[in-house]
C-alpha atoms as a PDB file:
ATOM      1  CA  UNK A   1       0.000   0.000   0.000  1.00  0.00           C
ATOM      2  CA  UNK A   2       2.955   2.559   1.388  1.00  0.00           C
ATOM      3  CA  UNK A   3       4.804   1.866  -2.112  1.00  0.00           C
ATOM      4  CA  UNK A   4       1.589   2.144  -4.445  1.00  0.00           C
ATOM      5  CA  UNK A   5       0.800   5.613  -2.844  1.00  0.00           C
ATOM      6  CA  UNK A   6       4.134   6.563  -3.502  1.00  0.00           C
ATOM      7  CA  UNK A   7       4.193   5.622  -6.983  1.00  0.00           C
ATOM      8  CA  UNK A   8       0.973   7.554  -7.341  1.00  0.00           C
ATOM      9  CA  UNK A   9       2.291  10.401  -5.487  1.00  0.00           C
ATOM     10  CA  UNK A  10       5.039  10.755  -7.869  1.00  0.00           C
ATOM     11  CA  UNK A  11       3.300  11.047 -10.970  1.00  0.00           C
ATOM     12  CA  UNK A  12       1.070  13.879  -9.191  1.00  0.00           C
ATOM     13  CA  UNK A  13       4.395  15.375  -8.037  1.00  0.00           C
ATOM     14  CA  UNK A  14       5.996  15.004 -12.280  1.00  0.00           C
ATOM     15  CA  UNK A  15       2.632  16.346 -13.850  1.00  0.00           C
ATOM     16  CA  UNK A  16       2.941  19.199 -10.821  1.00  0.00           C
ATOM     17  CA  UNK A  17       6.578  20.026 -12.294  1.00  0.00           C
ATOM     18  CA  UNK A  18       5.477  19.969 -15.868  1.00  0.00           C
ATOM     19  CA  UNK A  19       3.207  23.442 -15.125  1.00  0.00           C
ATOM     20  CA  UNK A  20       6.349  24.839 -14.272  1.00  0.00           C
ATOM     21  CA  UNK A  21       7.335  25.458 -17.930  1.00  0.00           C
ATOM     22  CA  UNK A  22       4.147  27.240 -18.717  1.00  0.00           C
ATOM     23  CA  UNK A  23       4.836  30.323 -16.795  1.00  0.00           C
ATOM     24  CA  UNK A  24       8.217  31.244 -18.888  1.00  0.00           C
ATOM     25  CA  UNK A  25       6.530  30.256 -22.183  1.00  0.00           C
ATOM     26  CA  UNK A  26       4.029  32.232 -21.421  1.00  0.00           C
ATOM     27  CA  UNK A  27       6.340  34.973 -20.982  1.00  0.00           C
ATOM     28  CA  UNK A  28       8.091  34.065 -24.399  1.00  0.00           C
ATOM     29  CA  UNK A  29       5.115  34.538 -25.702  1.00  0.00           C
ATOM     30  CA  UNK A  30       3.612  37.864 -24.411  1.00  0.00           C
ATOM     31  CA  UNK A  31       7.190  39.328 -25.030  1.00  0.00           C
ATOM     32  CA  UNK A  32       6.406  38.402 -28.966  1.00  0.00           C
ATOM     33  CA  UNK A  33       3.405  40.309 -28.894  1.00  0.00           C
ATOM     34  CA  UNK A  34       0.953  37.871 -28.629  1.00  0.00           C
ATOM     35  CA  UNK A  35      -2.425  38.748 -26.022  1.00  0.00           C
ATOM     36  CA  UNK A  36      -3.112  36.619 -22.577  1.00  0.00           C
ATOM     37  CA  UNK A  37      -6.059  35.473 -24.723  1.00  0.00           C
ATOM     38  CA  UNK A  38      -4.458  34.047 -27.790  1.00  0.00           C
ATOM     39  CA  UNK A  39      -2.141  31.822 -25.327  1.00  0.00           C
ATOM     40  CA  UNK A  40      -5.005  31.096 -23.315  1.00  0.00           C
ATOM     41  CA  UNK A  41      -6.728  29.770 -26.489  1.00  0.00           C
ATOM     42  CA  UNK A  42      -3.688  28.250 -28.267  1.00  0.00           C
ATOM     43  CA  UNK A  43      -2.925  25.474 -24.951  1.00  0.00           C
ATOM     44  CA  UNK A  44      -6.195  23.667 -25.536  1.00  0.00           C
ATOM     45  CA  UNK A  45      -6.043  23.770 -29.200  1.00  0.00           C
ATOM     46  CA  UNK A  46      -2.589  22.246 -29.052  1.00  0.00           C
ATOM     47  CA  UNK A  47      -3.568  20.248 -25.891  1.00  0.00           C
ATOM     48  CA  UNK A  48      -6.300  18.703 -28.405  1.00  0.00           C
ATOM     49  CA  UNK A  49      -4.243  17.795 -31.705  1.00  0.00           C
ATOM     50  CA  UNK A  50      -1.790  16.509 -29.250  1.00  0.00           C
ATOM     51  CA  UNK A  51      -4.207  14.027 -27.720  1.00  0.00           C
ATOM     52  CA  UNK A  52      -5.783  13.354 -31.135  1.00  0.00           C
ATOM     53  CA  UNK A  53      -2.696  12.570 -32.710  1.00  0.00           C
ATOM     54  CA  UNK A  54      -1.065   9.914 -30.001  1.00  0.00           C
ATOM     55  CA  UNK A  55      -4.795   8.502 -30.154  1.00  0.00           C
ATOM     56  CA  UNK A  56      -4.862   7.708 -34.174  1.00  0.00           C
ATOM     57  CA  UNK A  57      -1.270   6.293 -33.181  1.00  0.00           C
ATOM     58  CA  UNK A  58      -2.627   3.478 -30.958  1.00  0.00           C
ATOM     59  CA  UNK A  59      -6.077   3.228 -33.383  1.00  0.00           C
ATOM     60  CA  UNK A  60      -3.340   2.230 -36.092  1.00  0.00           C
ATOM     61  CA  UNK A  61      -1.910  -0.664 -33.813  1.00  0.00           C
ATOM     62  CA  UNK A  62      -4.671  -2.170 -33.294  1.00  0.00           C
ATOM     63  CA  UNK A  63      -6.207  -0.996 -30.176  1.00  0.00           C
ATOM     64  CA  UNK A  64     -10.241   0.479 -30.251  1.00  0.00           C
ATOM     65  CA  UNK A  65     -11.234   3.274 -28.414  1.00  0.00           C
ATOM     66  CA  UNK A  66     -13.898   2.857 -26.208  1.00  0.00           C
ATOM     67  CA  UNK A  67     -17.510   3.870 -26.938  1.00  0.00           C
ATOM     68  CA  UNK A  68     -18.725   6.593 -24.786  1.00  0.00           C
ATOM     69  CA  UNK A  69     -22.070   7.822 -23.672  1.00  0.00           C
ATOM     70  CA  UNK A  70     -23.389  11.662 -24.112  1.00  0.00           C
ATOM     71  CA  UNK A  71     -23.402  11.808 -20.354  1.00  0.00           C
ATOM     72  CA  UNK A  72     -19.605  10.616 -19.919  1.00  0.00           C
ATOM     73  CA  UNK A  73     -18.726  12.575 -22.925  1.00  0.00           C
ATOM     74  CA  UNK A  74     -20.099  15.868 -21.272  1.00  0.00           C
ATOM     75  CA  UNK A  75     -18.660  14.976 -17.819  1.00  0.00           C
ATOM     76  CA  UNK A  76     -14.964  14.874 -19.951  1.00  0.00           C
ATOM     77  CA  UNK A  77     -15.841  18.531 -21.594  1.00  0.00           C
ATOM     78  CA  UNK A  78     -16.730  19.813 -17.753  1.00  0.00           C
ATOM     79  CA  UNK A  79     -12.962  18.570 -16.441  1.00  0.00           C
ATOM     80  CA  UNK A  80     -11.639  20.354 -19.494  1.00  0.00           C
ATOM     81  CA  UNK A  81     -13.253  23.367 -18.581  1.00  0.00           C
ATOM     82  CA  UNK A  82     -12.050  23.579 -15.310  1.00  0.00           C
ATOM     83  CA  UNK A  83      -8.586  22.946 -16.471  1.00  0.00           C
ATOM     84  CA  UNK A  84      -8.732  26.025 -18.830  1.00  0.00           C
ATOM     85  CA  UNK A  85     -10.409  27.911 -16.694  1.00  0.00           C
ATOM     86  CA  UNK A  86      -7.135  28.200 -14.712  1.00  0.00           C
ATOM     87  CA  UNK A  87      -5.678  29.226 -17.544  1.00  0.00           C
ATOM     88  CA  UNK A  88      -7.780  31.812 -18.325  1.00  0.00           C
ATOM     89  CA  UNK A  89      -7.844  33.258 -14.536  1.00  0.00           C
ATOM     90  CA  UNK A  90      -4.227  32.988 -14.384  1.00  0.00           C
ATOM     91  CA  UNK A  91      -3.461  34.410 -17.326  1.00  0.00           C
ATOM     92  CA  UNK A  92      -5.355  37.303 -16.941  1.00  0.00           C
ATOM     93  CA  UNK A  93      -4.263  37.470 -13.105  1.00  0.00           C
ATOM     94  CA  UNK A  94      -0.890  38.140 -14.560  1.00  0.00           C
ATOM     95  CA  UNK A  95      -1.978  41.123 -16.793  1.00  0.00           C
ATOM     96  CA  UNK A  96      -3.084  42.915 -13.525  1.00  0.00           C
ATOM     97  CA  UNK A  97      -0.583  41.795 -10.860  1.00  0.00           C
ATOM     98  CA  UNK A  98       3.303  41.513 -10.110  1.00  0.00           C
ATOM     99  CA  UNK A  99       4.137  37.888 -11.445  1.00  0.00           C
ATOM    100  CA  UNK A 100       4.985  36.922  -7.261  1.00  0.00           C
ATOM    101  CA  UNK A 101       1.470  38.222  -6.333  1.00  0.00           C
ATOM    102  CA  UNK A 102      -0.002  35.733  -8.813  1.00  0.00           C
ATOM    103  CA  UNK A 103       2.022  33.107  -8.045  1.00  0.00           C
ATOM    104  CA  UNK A 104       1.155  33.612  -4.063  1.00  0.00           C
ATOM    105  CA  UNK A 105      -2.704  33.595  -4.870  1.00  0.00           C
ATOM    106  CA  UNK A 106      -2.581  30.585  -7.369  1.00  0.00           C
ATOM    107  CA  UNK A 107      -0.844  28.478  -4.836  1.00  0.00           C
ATOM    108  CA  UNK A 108      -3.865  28.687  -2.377  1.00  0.00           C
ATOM    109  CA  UNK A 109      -5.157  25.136  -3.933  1.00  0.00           C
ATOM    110  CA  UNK A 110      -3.168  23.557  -1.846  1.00  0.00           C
ATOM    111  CA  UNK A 111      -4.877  24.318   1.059  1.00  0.00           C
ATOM    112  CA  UNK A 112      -8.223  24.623  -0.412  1.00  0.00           C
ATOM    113  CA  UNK A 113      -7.613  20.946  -1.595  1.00  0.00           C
ATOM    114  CA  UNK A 114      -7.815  20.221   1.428  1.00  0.00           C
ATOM    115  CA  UNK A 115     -10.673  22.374   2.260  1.00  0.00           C
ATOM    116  CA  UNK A 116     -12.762  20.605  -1.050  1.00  0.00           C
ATOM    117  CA  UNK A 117     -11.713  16.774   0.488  1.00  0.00           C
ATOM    118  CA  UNK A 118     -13.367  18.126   4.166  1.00  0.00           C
ATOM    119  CA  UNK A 119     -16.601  19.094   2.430  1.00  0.00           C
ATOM    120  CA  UNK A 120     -17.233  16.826  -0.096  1.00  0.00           C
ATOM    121  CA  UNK A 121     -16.130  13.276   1.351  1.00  0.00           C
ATOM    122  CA  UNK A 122     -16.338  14.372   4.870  1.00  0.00           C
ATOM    123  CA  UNK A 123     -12.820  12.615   5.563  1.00  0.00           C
ATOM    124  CA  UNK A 124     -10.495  13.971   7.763  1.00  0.00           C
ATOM    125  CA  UNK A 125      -7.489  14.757   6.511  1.00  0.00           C
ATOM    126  CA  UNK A 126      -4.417  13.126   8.148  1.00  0.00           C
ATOM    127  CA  UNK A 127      -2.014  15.085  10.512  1.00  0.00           C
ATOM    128  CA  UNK A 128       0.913  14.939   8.034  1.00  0.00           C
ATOM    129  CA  UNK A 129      -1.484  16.757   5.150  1.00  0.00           C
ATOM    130  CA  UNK A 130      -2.592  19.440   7.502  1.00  0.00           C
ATOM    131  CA  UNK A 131       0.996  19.766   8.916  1.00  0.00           C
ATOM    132  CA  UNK A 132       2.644  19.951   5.021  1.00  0.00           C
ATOM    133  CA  UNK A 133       0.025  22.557   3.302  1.00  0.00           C
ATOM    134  CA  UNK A 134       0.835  24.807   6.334  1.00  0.00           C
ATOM    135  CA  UNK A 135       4.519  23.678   5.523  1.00  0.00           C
ATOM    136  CA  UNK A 136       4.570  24.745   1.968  1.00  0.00           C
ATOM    137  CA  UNK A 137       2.311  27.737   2.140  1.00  0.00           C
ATOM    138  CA  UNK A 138       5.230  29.444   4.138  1.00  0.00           C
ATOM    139  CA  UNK A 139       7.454  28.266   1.361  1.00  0.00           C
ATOM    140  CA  UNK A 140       5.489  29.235  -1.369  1.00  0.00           C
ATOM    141  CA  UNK A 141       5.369  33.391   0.423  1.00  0.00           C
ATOM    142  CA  UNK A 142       9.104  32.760   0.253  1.00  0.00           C
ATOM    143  CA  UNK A 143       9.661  31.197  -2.735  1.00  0.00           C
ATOM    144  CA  UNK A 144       7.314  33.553  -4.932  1.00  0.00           C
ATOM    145  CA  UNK A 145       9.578  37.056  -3.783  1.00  0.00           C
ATOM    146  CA  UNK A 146       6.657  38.503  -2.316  1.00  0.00           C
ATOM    147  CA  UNK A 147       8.464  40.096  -0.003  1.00  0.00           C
ATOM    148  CA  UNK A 148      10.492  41.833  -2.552  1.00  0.00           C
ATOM    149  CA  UNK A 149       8.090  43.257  -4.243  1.00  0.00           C
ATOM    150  CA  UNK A 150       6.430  46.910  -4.054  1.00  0.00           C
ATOM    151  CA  UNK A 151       2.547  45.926  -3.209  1.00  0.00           C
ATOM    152  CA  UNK A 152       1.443  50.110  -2.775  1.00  0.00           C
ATOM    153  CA  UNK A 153      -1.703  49.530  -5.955  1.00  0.00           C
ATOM    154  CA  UNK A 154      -2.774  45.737  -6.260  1.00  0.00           C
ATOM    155  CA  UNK A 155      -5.710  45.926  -8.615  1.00  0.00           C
ATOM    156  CA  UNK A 156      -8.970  43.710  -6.992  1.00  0.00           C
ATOM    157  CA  UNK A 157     -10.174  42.290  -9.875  1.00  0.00           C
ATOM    158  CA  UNK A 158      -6.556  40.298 -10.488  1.00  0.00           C
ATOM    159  CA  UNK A 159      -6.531  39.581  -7.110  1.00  0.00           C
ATOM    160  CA  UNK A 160     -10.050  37.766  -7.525  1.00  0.00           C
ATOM    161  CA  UNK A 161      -8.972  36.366 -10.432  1.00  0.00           C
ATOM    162  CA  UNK A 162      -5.692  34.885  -8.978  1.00  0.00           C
ATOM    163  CA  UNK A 163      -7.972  33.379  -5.949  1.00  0.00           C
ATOM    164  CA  UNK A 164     -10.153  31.569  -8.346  1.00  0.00           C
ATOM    165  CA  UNK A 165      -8.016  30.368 -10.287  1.00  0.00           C
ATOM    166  CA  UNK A 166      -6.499  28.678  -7.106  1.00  0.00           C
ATOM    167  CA  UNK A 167      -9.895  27.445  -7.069  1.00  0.00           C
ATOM    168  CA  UNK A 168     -10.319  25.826 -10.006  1.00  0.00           C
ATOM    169  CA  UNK A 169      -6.930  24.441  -9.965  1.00  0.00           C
ATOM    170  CA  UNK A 170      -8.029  22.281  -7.031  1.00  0.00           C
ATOM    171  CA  UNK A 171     -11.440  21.864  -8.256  1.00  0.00           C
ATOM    172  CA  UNK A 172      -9.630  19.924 -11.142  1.00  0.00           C
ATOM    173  CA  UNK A 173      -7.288  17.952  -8.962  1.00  0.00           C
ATOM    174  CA  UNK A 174     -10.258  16.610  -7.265  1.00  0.00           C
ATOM    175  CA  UNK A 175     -12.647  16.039 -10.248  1.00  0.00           C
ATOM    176  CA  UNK A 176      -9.669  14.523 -12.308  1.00  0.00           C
ATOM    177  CA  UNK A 177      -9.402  11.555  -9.349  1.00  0.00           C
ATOM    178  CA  UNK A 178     -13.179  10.599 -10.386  1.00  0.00           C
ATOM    179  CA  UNK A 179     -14.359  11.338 -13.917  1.00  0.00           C
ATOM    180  CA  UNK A 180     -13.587   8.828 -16.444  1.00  0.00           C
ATOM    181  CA  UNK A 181     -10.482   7.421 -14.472  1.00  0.00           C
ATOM    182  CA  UNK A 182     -11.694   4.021 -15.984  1.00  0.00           C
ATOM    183  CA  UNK A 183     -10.673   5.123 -19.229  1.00  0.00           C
ATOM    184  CA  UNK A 184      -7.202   4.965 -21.211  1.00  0.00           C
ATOM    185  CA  UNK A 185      -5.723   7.725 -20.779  1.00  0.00           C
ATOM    186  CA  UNK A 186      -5.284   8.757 -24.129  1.00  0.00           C
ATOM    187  CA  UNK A 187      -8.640   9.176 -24.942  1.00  0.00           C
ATOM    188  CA  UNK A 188      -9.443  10.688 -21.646  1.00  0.00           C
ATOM    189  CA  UNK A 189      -7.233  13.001 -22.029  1.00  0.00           C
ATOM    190  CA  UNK A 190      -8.539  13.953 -25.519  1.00  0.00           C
ATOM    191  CA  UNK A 191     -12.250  15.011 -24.529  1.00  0.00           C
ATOM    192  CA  UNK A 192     -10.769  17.091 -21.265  1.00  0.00           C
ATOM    193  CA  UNK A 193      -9.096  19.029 -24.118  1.00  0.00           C
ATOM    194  CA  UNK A 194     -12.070  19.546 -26.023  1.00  0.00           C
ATOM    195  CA  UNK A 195     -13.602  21.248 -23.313  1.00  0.00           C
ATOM    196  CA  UNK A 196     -10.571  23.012 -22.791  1.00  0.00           C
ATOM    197  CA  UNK A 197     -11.410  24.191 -26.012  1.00  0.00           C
ATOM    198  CA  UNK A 198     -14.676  25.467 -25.419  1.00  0.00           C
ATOM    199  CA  UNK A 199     -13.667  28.116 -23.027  1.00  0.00           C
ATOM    200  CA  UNK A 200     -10.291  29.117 -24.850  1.00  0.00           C
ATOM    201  CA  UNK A 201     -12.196  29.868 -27.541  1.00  0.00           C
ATOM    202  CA  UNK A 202     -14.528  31.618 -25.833  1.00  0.00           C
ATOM    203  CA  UNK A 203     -12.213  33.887 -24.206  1.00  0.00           C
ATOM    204  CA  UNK A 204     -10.762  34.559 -27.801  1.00  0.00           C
ATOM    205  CA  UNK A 205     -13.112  34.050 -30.222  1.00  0.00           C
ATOM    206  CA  UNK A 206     -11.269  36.175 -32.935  1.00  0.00           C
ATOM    207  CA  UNK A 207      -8.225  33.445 -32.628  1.00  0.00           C
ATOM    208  CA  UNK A 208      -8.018  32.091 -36.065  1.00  0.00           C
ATOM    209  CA  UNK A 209      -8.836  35.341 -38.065  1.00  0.00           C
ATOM    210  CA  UNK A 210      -5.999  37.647 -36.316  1.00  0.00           C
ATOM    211  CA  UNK A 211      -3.540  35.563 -37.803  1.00  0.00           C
ATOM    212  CA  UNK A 212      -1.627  34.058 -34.595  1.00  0.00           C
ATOM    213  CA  UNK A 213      -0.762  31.054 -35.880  1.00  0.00           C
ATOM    214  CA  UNK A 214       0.577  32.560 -39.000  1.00  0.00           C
ATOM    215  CA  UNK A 215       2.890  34.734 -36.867  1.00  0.00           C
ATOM    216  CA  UNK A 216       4.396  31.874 -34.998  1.00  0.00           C
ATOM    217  CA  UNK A 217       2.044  31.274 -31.910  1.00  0.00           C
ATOM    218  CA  UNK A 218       2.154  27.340 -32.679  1.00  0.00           C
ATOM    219  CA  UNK A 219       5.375  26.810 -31.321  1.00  0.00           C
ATOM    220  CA  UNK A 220       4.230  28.195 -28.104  1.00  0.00           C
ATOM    221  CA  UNK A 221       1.274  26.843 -28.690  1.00  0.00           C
ATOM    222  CA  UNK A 222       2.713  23.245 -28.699  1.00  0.00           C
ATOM    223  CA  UNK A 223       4.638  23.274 -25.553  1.00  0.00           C
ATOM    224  CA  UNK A 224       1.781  24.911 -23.489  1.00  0.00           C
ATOM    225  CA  UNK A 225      -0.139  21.926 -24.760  1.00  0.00           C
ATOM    226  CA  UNK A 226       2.377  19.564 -24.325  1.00  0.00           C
ATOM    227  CA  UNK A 227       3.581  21.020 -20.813  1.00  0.00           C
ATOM    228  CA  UNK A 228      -0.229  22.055 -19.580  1.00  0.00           C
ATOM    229  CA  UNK A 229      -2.173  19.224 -20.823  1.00  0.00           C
ATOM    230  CA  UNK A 230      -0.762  16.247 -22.400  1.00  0.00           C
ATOM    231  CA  UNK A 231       1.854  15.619 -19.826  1.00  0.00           C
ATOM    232  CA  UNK A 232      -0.632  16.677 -16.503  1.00  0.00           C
ATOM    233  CA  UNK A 233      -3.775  15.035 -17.579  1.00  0.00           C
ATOM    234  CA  UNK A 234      -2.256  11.900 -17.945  1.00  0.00           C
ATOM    235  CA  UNK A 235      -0.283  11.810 -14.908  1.00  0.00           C
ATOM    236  CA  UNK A 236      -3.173  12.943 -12.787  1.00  0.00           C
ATOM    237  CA  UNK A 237      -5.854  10.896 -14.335  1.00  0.00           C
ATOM    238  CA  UNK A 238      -3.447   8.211 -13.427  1.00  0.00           C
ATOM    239  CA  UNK A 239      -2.055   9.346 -10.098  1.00  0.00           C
ATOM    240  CA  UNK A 240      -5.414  11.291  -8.307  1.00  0.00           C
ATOM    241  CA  UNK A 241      -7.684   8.246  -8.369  1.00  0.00           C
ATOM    242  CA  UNK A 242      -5.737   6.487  -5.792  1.00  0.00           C
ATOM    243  CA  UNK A 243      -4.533   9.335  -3.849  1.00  0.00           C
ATOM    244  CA  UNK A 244      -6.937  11.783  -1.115  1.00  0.00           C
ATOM    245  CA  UNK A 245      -7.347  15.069  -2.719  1.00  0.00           C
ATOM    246  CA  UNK A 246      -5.318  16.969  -0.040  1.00  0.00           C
ATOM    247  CA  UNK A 247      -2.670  14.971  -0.670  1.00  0.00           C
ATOM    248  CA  UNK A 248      -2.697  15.393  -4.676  1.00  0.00           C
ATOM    249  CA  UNK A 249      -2.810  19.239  -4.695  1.00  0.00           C
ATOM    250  CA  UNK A 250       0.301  18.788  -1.997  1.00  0.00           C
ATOM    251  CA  UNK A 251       2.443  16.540  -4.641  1.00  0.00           C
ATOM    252  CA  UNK A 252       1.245  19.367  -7.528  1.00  0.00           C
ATOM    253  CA  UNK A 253       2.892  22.239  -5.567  1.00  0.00           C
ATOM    254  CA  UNK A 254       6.036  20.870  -7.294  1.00  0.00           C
ATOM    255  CA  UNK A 255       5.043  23.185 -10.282  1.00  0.00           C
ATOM    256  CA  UNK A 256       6.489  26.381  -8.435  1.00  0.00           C
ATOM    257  CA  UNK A 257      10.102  25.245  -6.992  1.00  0.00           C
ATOM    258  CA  UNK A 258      10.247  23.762 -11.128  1.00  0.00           C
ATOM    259  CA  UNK A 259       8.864  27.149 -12.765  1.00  0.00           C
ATOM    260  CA  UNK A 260      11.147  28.730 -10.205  1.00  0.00           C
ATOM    261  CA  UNK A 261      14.270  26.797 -11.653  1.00  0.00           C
ATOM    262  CA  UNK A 262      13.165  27.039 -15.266  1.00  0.00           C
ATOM    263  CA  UNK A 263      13.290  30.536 -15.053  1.00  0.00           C
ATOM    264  CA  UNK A 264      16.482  31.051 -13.823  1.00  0.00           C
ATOM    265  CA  UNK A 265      17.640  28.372 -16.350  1.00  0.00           C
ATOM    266  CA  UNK A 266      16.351  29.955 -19.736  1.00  0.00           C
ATOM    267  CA  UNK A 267      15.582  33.184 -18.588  1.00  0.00           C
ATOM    268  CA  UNK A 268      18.385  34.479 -16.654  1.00  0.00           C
ATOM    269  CA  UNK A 269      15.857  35.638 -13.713  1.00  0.00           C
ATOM    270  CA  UNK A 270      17.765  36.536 -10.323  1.00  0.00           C
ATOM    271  CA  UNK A 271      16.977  34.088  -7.428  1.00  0.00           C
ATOM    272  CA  UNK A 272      17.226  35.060  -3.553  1.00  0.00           C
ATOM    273  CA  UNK A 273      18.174  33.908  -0.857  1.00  0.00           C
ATOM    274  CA  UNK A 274      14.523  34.033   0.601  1.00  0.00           C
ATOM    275  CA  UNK A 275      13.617  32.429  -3.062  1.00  0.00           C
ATOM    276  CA  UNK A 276      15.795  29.446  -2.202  1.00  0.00           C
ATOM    277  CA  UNK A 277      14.891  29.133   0.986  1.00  0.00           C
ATOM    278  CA  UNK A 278      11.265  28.790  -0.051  1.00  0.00           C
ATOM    279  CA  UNK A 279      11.797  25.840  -2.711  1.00  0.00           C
ATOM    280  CA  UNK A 280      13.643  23.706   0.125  1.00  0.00           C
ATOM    281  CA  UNK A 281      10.655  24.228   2.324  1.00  0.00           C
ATOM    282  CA  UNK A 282       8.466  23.428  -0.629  1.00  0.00           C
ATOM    283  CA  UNK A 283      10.104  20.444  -0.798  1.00  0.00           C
ATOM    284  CA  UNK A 284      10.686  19.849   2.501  1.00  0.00           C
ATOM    285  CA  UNK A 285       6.358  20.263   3.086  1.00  0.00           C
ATOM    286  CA  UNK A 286       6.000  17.470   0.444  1.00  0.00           C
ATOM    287  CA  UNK A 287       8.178  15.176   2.374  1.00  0.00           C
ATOM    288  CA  UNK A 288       6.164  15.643   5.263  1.00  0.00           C
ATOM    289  CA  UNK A 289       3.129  14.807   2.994  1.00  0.00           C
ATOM    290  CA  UNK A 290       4.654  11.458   2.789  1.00  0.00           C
ATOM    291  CA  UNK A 291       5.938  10.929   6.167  1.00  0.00           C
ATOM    292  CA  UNK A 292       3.280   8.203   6.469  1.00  0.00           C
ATOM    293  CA  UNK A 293       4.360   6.202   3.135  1.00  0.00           C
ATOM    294  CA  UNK A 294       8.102   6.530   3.599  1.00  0.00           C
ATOM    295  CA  UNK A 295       8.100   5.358   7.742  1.00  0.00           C
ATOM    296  CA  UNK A 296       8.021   1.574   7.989  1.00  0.00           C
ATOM    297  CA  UNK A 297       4.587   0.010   8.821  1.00  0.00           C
ATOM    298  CA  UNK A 298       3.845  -0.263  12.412  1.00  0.00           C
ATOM    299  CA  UNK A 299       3.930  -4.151  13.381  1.00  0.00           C
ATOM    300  CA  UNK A 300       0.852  -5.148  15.306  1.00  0.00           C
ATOM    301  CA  UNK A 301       1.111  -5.800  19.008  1.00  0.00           C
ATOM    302  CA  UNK A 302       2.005 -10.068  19.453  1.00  0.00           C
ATOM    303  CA  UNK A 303      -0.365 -11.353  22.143  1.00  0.00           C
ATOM    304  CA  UNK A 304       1.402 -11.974  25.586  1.00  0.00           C
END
């Protein structure tokens, strides 16, 4: 049991880490003049063809995709919209707040996670969870150089919009652990996108006549899909079924200790001391998360 949920926990904790590219492509992106709404649109669309295109792979070898009803069809298209609706919070978020500020208020899923497992399955959660979302919250204050930035005008709105996102994030950690988690992931993974779809193009419904893609926005296009949906939708669907939800927005904090690194990797950004600080206790708050899985099994009492 100890070494499933560690298995489990670790593909949570790898589709966690693969957000972390997102940020700095997104930056990539908005530095070659494309709008928050054009990238918000262009990671489903890419999440999509993605999907569609590993899927016709395995229809070509042989194996059938499974026949789906309306009802589990339009349960698929819901997850996907929670996944982009993340997007399009966050994205937006960004346009009104300092980067850190964003980062702070997106990171509140982990402890409302935890809040969504009380409510809905009226389960406790254990010590260690409690003790490791208060762990990494500190870290994530640290780690995001709030403290180093000037907060005199924070506009409202992208403060709402960062909270919700956080929102939705763990919304979708905790739906992904029950819709369609009998299916391959593949083709799972290819309807969540679809609904991703539905909202990206909402939010930019102009997207194929301004002549994005023509300028280039594919290639960014194709790692936010690769990075935000392939890679995460198939880990969770995988990983969240088996796991508490507390626990599975814990292992997804890796995203901001890895978006932290990438950063400073291709971008050149400046890290702290504070910074660093916060990605150990990051780290050090997901460790605690498995404190139960990693101690050896308590032996039962022999009779005397």
């Amino acid at each position: 049991m100890q070494k499933n949920t560690l298995k489990y926990s670790a593909l949570v904790f790898a589709g966690g880490a693969s957000y972390g590219i997102m940020a700095t492509t997104v930056k990539f992106a908005l530095n070659d003049g494309f709008s928050w709404t054009q990238i918000a649109a262009s990671q489903p669309l890419f999440g999509t063809l993605l999907f569609a295109v590993a899927l016709l792979v395995l229809i070509l070898r042989g194996k059938r995709p499974v026949r789906l009803s309306p009802k589990r069809i339009a349960s698929l298209l819901a997850l996907g919209l929670t996944t982009c609706t993340t997007c399009v919070l966050y994205n937006f978020a960004l346009t009104k707040l300092p980067v850190a500020v964003a980062i702070t208020l997106l990171f509140q899923f982990t402890w409302i996670g935890v809040v969504i497992q009380i409510i809905v399955t009226r389960r406790r959660p254990q010590p260690a969870e409690l003790a490791a979302a208060a762990v990494i919250l500190g870290g994530t204050l640290l780690a995001s150089g709030l403290f180093s930035e000037a907060l005199d005008q924070v506009d409202p709105l992208g403060v709402v919009c960062g909270l919700l996102s956080a929102v939705s994030t763990a919304l979708f950690m905790f739906l992904s652990g029950r819709i369609g988690v009998d299916l391959p992931p593949i083709q799972r993974g290819l309807f969540v996108c679809l609904g991703a779809c539905i909202l990206g193009f909402i939010a930019c419904p102009t997207y194929f006549a301004s002549g994005a893609l023509q300028a280039g926005i594919w290639k960014y296009g194709l790692v936010l899909g690769a990075f935000g949906l392939l890679i995460p939708v198939i880990l969770f669907g995988i990983g969240t079924p088996h796991l508490p939800t507390g626990l599975s927005t814990i292992m997804a904090s890796s995203e901001l200790p890895c978006g932290i690194l990438v950063s400073v990797l291709i971008l050149g950004e400046p890290i702290d001391v504070l910074q660093t600080i916060g990605i150990v206790v990051i780290l050090a708050g997901v460790v605690v998360s498995q404190l139960p899985n990693l101690l050896p099994p308590k032996l039962p009492d022999s009779a005397t």
